[in-house]
Protein backbone atom coordinates (compact mmCIF):
# COMPACT_ATOMS: atom_id res chain seq x y z
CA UNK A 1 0.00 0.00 0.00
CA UNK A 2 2.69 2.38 0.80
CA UNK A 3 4.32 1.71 -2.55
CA UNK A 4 0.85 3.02 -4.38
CA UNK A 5 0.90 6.33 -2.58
CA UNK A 6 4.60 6.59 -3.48
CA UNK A 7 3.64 5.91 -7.27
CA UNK A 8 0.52 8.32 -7.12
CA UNK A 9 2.28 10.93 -5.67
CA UNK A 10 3.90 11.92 -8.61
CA UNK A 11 1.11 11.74 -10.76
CA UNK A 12 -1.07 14.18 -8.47
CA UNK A 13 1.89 16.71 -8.56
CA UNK A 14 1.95 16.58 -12.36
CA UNK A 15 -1.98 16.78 -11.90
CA UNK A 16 -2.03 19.67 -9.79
CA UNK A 17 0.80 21.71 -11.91
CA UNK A 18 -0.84 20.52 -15.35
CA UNK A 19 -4.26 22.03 -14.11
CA UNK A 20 -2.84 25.79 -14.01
CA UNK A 21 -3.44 28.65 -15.92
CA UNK A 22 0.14 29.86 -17.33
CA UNK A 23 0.16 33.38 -15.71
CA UNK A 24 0.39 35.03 -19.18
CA UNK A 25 -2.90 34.19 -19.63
CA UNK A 26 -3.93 35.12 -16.05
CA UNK A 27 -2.42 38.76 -17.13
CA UNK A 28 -5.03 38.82 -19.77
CA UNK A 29 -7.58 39.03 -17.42
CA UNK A 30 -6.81 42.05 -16.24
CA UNK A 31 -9.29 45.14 -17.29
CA UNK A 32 -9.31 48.67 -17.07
CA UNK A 33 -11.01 50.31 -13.58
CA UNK A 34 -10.16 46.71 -11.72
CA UNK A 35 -8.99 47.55 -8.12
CA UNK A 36 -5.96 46.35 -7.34
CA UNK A 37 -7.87 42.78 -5.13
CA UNK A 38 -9.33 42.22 -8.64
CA UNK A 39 -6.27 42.19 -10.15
CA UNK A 40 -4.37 39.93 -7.83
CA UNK A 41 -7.07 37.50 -8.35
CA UNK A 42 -6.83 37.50 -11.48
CA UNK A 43 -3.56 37.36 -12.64
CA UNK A 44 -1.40 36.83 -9.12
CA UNK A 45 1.21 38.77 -7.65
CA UNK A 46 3.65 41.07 -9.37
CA UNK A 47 7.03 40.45 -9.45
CA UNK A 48 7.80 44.09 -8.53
CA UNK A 49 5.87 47.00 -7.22
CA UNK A 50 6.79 50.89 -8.02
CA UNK A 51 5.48 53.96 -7.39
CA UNK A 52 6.29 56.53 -10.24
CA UNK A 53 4.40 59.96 -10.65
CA UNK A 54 1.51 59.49 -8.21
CA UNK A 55 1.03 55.77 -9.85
CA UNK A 56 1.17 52.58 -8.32
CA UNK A 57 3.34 50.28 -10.79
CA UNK A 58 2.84 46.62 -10.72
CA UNK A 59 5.60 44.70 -12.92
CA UNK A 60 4.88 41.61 -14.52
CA UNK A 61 7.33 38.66 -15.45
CA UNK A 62 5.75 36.51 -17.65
CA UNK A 63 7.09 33.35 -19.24
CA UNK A 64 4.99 32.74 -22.00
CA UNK A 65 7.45 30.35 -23.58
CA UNK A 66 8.86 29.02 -20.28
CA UNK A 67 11.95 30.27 -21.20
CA UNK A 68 11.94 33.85 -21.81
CA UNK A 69 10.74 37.21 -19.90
CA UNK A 70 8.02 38.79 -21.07
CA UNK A 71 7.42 42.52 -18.96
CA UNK A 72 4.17 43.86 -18.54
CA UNK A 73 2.86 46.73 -16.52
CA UNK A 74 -0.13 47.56 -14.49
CA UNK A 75 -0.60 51.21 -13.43
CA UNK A 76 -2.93 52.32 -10.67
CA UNK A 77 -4.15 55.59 -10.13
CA UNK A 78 -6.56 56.19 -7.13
CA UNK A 79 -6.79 52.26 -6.96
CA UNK A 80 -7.80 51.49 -10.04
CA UNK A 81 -5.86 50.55 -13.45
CA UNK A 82 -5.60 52.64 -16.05
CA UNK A 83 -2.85 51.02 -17.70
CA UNK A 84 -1.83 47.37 -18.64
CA UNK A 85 0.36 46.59 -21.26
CA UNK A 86 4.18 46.83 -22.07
CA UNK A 87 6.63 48.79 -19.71
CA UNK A 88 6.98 52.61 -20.03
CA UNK A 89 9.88 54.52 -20.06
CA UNK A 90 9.80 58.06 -17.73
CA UNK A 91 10.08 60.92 -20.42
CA UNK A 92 12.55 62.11 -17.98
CA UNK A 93 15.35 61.19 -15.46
CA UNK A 94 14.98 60.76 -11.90
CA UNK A 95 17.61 63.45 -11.43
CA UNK A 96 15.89 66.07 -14.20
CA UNK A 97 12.23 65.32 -12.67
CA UNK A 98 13.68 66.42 -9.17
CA UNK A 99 15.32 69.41 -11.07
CA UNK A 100 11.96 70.27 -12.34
CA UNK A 101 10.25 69.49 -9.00
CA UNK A 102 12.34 71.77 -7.17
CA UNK A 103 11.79 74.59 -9.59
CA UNK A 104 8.23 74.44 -9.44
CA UNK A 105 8.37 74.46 -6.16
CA UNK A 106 10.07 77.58 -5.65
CA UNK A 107 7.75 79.32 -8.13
CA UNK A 108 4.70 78.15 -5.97
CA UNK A 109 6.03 79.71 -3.12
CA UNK A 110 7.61 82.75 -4.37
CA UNK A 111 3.16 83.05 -6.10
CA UNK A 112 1.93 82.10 -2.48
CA UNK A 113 4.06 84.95 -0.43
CA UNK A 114 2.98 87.65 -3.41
CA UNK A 115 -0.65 86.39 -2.86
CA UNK A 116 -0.25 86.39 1.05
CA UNK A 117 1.25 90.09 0.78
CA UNK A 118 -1.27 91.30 -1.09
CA UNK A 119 -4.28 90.07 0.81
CA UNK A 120 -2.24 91.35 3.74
CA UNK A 121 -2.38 95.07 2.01
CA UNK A 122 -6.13 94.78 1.23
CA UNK A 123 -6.89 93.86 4.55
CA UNK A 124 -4.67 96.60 5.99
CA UNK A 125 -7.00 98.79 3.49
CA UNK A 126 -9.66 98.07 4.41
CA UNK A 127 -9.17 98.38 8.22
CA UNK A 128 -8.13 101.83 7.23
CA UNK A 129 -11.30 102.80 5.39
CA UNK A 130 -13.55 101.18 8.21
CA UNK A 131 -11.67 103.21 10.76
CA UNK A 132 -11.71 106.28 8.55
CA UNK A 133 -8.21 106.53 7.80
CA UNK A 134 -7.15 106.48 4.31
CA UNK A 135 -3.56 105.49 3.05
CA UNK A 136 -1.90 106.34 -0.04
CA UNK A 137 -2.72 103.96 -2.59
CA UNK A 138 0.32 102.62 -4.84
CA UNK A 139 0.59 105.04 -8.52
CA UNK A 140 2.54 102.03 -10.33
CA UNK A 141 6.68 102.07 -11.03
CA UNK A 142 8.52 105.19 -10.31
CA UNK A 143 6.08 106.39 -8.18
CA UNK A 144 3.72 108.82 -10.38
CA UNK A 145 1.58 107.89 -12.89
């Protein structure tokens, strides 16, 4: 008896590995506006996870030959994919987008403390006029108009 389970065993494993779907055709599952659950029940696990420009990145390794890698992507945004298909390159750098990052930056603030100024002035203005006391009001550059 023991020498039947030995035999069966590996016929169940070639059973068991036989009855799965190659996960290249799993990945074809995979549909627009899925949440990111869906998607793991559907096609599995990635192989590697990013985040890139507010996007979740899932990486896919598939082996549709057995042999060789075949990359696909799934992007996320808000949960839900909006992208599936081959991997995309950034238009930019790492380095460059944290060039351009910092630059916007700096012209966000330098817009915010001109914006907090002048509400600053109109509120200082407008104090004045409730009170009754008027101020000068600003003629433009050089000082007369």
């Amino acid at each position: 008896m023991r020498s039947s389970a030995a035999a069966l065993a590996p016929l169940a494993c070639l059973f068991f590995v036989g009855c799965q779907t190659p996960k290249h055709v799993e990945f074809t599952r995979i549909k627009e506006g899925m949440v990111k659950g869906d998607v793991v029940e559907a096609a599995g696990n990635p192989s590697r996870t990013q985040r890139w420009q507010g996007k979740d990145r899932w990486i896919y390794e598939l082996y549709p030959d057995g042999v060789h890698a075949d990359i696909r992507e799934v992007h996320f945004t808000e949960g839900r994919v909006t992208y599936i298909g081959t991997p995309t390159v950034p238009e930019v750098s790492a380095e460059e987008q944290d060039r351009l990052n910092a630059e916007s930056n700096i012209a966000e603030e330098k817009r915010l403390e001109t914006e907090k100024a002048a509400a600053a002035a109109a509120k200082a203005n407008a104090a004045d006029v409730l009170s009754g006391q008027s101020r000068p009001q600003p003629t433009g550059p050089g000082g007369a108009d």
